[in-house]
PDB file of N, CA and C in Angstrom:
ATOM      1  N   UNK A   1      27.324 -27.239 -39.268  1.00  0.00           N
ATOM      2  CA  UNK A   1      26.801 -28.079 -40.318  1.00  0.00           C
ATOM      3  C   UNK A   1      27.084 -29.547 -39.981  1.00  0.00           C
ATOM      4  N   UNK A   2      26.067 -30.294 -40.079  1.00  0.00           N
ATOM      5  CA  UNK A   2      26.179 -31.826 -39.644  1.00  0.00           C
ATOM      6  C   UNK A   2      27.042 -32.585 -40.864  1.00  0.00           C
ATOM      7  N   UNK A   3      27.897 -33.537 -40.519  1.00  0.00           N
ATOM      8  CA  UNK A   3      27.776 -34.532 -41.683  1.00  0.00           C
ATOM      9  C   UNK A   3      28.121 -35.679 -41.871  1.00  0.00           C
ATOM     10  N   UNK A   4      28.086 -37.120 -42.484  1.00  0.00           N
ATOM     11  CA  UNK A   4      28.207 -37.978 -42.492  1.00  0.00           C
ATOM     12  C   UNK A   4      29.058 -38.874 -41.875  1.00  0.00           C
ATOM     13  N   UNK A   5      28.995 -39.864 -41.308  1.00  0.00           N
ATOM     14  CA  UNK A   5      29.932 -40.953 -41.109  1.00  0.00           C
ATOM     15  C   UNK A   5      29.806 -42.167 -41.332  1.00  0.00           C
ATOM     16  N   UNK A   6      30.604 -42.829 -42.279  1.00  0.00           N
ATOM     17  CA  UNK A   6      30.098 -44.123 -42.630  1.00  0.00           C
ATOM     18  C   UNK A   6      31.313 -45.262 -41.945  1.00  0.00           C
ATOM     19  N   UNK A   7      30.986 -45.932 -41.131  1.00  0.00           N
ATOM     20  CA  UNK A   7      31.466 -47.216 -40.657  1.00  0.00           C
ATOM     21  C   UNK A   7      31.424 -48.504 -41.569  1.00  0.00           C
ATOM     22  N   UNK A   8      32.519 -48.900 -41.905  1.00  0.00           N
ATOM     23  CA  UNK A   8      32.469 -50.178 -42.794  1.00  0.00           C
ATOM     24  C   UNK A   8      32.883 -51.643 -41.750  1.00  0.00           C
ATOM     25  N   UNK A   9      32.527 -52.492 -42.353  1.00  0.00           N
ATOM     26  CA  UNK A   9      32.771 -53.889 -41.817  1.00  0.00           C
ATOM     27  C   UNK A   9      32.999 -54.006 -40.239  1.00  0.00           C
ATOM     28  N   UNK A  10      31.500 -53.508 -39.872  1.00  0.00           N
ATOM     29  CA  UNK A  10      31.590 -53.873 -38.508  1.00  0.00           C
ATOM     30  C   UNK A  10      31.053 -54.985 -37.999  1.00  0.00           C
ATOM     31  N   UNK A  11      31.202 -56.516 -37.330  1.00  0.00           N
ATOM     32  CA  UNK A  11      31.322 -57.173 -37.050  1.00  0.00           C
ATOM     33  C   UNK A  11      30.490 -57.426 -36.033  1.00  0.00           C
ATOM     34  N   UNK A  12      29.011 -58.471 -36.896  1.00  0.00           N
ATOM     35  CA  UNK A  12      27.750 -58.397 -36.840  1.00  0.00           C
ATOM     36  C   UNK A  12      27.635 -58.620 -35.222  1.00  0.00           C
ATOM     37  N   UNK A  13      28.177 -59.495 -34.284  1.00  0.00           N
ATOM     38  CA  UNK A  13      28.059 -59.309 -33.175  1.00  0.00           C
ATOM     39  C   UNK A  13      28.130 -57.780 -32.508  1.00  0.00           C
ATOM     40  N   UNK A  14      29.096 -57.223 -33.284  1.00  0.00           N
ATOM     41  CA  UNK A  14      28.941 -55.752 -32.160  1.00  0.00           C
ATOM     42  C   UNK A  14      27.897 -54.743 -32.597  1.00  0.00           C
ATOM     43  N   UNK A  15      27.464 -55.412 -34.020  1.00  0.00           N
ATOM     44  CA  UNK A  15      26.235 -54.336 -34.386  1.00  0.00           C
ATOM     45  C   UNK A  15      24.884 -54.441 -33.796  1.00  0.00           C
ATOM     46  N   UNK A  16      24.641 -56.094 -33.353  1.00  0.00           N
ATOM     47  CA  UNK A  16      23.848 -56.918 -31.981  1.00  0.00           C
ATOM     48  C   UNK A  16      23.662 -56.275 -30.760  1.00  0.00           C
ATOM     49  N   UNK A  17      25.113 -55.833 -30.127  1.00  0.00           N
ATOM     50  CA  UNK A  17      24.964 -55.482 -28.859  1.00  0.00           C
ATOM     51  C   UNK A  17      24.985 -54.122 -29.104  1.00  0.00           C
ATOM     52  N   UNK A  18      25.340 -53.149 -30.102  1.00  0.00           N
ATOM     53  CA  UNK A  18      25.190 -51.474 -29.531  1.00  0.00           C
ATOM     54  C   UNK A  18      23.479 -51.487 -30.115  1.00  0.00           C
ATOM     55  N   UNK A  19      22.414 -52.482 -31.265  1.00  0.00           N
ATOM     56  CA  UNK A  19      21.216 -52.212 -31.341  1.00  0.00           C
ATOM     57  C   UNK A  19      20.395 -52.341 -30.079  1.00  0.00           C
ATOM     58  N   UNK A  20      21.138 -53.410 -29.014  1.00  0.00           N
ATOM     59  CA  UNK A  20      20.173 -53.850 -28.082  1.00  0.00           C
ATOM     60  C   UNK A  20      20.482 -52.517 -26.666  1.00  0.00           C
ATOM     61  N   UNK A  21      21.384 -52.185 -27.072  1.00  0.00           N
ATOM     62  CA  UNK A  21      21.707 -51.414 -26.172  1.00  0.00           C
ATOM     63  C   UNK A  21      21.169 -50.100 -26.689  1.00  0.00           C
ATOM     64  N   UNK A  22      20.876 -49.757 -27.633  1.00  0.00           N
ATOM     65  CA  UNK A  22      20.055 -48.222 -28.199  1.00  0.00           C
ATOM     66  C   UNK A  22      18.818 -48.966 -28.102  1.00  0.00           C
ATOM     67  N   UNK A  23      18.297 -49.799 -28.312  1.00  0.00           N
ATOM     68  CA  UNK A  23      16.827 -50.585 -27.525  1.00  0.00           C
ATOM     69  C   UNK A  23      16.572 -50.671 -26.169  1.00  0.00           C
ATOM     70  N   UNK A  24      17.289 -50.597 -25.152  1.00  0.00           N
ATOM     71  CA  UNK A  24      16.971 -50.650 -23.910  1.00  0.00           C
ATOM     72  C   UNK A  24      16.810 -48.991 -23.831  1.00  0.00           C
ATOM     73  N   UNK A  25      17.487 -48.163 -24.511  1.00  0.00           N
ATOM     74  CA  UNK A  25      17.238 -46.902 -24.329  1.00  0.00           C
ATOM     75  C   UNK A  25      16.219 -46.237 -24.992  1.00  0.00           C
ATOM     76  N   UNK A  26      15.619 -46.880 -25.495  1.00  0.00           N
ATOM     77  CA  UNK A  26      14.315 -46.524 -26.481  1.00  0.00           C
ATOM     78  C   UNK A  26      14.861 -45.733 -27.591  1.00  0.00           C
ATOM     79  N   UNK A  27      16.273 -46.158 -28.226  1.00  0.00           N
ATOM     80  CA  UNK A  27      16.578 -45.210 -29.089  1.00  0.00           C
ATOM     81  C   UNK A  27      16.906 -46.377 -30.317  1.00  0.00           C
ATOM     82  N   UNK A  28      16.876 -45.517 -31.423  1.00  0.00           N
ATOM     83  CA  UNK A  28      17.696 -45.779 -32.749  1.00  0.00           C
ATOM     84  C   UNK A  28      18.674 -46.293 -33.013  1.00  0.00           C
ATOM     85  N   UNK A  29      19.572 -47.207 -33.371  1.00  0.00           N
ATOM     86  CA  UNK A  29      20.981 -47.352 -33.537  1.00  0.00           C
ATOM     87  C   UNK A  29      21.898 -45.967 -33.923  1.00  0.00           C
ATOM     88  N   UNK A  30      21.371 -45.343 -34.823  1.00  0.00           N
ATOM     89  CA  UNK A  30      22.168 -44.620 -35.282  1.00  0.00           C
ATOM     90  C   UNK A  30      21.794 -42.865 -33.904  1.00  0.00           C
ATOM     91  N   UNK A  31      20.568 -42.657 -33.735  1.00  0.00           N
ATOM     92  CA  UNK A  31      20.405 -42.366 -32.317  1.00  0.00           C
ATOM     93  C   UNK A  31      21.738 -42.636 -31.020  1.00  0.00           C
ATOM     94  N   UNK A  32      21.704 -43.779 -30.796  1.00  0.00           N
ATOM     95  CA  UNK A  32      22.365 -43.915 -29.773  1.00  0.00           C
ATOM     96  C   UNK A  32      23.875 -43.908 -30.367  1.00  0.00           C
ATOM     97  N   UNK A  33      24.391 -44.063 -31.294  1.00  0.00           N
ATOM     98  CA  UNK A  33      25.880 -44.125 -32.043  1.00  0.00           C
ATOM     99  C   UNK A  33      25.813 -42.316 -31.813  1.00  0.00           C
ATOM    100  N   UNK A  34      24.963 -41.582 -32.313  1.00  0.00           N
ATOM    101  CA  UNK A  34      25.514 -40.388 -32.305  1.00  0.00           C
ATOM    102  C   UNK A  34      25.782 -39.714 -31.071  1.00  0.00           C
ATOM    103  N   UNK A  35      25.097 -40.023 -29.970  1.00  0.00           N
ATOM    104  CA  UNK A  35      24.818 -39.662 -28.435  1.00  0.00           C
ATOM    105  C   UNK A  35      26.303 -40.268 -28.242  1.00  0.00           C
ATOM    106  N   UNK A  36      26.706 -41.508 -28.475  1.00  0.00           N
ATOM    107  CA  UNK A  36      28.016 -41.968 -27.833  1.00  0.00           C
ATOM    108  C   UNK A  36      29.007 -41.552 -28.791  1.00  0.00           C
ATOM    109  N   UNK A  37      29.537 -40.886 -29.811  1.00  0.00           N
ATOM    110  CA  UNK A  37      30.245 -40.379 -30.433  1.00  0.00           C
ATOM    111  C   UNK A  37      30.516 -39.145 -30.288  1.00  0.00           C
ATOM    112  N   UNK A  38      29.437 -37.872 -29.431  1.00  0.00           N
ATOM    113  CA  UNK A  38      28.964 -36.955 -29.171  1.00  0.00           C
ATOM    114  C   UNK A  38      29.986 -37.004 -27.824  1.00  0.00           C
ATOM    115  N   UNK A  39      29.412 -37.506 -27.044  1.00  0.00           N
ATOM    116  CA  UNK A  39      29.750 -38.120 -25.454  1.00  0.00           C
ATOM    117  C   UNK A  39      31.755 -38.034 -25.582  1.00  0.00           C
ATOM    118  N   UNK A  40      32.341 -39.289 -26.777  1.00  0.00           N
ATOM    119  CA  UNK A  40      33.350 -39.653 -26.642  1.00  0.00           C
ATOM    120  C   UNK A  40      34.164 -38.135 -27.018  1.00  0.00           C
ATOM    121  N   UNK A  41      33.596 -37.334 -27.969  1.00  0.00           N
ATOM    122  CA  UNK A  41      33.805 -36.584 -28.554  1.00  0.00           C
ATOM    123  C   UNK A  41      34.146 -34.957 -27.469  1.00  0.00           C
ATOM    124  N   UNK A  42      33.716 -34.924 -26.434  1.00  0.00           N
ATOM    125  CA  UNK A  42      33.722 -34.651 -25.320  1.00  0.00           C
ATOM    126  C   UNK A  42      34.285 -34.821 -24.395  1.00  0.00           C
ATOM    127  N   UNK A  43      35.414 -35.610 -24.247  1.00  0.00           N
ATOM    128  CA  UNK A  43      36.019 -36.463 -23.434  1.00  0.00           C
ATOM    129  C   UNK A  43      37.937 -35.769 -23.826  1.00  0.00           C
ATOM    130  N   UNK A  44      38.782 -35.909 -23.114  1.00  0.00           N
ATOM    131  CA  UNK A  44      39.577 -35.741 -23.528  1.00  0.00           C
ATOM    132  C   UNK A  44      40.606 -36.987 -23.274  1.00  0.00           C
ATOM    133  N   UNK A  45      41.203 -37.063 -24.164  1.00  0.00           N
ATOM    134  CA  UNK A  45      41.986 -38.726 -24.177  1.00  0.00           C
ATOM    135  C   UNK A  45      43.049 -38.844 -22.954  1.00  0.00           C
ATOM    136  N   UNK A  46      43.552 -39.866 -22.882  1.00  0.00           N
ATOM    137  CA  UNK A  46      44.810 -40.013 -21.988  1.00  0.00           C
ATOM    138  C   UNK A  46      45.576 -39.171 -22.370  1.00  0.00           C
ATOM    139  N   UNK A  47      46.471 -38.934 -23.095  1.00  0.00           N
ATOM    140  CA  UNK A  47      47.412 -38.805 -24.006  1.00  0.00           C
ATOM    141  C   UNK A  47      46.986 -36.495 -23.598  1.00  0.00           C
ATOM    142  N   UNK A  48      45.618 -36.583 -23.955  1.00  0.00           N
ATOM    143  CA  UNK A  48      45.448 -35.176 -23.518  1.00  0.00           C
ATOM    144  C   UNK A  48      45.270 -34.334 -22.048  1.00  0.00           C
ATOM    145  N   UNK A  49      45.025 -35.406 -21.112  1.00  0.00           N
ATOM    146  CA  UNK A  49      45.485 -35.341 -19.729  1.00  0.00           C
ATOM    147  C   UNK A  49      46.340 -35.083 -19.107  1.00  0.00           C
ATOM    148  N   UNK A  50      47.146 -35.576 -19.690  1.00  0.00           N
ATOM    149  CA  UNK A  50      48.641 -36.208 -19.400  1.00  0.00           C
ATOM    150  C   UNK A  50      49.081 -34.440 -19.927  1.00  0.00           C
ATOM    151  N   UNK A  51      49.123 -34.510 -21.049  1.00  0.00           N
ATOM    152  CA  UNK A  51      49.761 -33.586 -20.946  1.00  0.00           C
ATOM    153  C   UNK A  51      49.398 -32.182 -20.425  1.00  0.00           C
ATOM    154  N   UNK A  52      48.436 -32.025 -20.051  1.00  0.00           N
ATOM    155  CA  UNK A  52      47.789 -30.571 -19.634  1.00  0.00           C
ATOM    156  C   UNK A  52      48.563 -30.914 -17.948  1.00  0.00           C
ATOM    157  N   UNK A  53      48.789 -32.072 -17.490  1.00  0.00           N
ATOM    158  CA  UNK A  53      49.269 -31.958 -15.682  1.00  0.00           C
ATOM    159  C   UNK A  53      50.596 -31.984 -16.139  1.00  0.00           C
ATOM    160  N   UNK A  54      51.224 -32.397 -16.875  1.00  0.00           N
ATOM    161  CA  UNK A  54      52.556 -32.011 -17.592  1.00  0.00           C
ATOM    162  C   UNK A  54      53.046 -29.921 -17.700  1.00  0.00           C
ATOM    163  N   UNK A  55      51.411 -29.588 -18.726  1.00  0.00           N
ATOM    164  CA  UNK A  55      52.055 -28.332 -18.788  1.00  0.00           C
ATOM    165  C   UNK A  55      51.955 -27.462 -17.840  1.00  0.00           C
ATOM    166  N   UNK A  56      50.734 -28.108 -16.331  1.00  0.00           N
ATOM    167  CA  UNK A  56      50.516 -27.292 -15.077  1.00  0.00           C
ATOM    168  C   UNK A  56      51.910 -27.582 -14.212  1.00  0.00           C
ATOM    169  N   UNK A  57      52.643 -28.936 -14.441  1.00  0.00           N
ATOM    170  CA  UNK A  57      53.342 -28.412 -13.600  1.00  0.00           C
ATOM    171  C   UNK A  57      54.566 -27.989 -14.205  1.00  0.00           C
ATOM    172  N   UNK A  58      54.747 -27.394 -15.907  1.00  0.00           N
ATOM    173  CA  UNK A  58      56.112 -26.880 -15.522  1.00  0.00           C
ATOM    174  C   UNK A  58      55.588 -25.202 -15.475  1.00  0.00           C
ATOM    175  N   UNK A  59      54.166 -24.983 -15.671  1.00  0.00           N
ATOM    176  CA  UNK A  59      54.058 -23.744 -15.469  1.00  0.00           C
ATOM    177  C   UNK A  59      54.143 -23.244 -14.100  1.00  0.00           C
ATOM    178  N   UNK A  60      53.930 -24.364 -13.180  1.00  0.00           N
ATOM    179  CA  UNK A  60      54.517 -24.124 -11.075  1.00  0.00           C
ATOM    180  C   UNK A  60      54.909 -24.324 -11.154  1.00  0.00           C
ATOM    181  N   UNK A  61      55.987 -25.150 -11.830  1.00  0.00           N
ATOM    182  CA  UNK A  61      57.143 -25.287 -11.201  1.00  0.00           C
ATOM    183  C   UNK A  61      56.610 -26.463  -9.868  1.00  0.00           C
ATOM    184  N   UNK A  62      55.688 -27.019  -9.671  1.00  0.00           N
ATOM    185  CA  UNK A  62      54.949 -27.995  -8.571  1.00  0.00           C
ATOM    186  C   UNK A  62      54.566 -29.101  -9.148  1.00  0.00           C
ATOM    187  N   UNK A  63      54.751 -29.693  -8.516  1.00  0.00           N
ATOM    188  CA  UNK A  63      54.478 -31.592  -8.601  1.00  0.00           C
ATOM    189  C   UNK A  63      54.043 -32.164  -6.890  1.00  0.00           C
ATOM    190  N   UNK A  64      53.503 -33.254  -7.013  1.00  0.00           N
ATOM    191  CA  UNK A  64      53.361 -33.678  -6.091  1.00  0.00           C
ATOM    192  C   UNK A  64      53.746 -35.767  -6.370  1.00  0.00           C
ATOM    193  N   UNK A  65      54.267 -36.150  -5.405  1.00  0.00           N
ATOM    194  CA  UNK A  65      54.852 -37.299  -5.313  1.00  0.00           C
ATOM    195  C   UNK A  65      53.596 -38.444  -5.167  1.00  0.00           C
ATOM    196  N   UNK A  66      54.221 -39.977  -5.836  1.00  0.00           N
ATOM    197  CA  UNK A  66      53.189 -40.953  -5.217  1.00  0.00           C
ATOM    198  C   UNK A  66      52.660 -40.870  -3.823  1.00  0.00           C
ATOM    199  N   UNK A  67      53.680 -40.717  -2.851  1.00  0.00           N
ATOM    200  CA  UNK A  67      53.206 -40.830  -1.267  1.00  0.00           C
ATOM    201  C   UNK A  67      51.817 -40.110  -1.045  1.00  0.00           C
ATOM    202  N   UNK A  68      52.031 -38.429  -1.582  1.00  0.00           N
ATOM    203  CA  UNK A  68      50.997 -37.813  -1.436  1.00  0.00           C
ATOM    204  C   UNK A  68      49.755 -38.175  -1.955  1.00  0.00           C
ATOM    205  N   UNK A  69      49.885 -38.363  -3.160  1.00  0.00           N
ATOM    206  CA  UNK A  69      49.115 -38.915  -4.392  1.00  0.00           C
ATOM    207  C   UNK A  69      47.919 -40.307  -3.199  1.00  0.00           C
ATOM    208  N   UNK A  70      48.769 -40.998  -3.062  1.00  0.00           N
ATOM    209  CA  UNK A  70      48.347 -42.715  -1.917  1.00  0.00           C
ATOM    210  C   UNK A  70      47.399 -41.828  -0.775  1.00  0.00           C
ATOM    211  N   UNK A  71      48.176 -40.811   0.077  1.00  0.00           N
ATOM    212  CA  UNK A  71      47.972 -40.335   1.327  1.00  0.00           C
ATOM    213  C   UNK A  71      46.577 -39.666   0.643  1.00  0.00           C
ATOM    214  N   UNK A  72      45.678 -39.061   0.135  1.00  0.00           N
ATOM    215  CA  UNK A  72      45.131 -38.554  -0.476  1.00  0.00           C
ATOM    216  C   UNK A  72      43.898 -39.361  -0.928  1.00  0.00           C
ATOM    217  N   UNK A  73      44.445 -40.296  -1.374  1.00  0.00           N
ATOM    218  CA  UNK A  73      43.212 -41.469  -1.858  1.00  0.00           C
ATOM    219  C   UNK A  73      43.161 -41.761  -0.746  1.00  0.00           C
ATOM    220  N   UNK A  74      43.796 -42.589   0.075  1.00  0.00           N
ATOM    221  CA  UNK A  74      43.607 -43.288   1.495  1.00  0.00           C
ATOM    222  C   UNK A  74      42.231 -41.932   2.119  1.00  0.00           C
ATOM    223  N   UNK A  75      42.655 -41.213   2.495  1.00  0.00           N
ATOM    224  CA  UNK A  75      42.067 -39.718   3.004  1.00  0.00           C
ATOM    225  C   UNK A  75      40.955 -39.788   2.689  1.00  0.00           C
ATOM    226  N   UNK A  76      40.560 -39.827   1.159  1.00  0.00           N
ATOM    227  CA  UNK A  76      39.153 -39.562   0.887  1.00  0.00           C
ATOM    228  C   UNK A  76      38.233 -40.925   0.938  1.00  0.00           C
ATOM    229  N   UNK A  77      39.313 -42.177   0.954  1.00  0.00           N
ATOM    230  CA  UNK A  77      38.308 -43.410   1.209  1.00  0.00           C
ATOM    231  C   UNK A  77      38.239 -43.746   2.528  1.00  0.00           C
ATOM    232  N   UNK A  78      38.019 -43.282   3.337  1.00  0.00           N
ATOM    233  CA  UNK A  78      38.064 -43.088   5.122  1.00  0.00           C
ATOM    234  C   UNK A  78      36.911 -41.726   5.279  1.00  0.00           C
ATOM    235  N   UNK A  79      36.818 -41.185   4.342  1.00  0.00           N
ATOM    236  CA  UNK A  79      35.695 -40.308   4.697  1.00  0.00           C
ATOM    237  C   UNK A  79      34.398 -40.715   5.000  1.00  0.00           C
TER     238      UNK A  79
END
């Protein structure tokens, strides 16, 4: 079941740039607010990241260090 959300005192410049920006997309304001609320809504926060590599590694018992972490990025930006 769908239902409402009402945003108060939003601050006419930013209501400017998300209309022009649901205009370049050929969409609606409230169109494109729901697509990006949808989107964010989908996403899982820092805070929920964090802890899921938190609960993988005390479920191994495995971690891996900055060095590796560096050695790794370096690795794949040399590809």
């Amino acid at each position: 079941m769908a239902t409402t959300i009402t945003i108060r005192n939003v601050p006419e410049a930013t209501r400017k740039v998300l209309a022009s920006r649901a205009a370049a997309e050929g969409k609606s304001l409230q169109e494109y607010l729901l697509g990006e609320v949808n989107e964010m809504a989908g996403l899982p926060t820092v805070a929920e990241v964090v802890a899921r590599a938190r609960d993988r590694v005390d479920a191994t018992g495995q971690s891996i260090g900055t060095d590796q972490i560096l050695a790794a990025l370096r690795a794949d930006r040399d590809r």
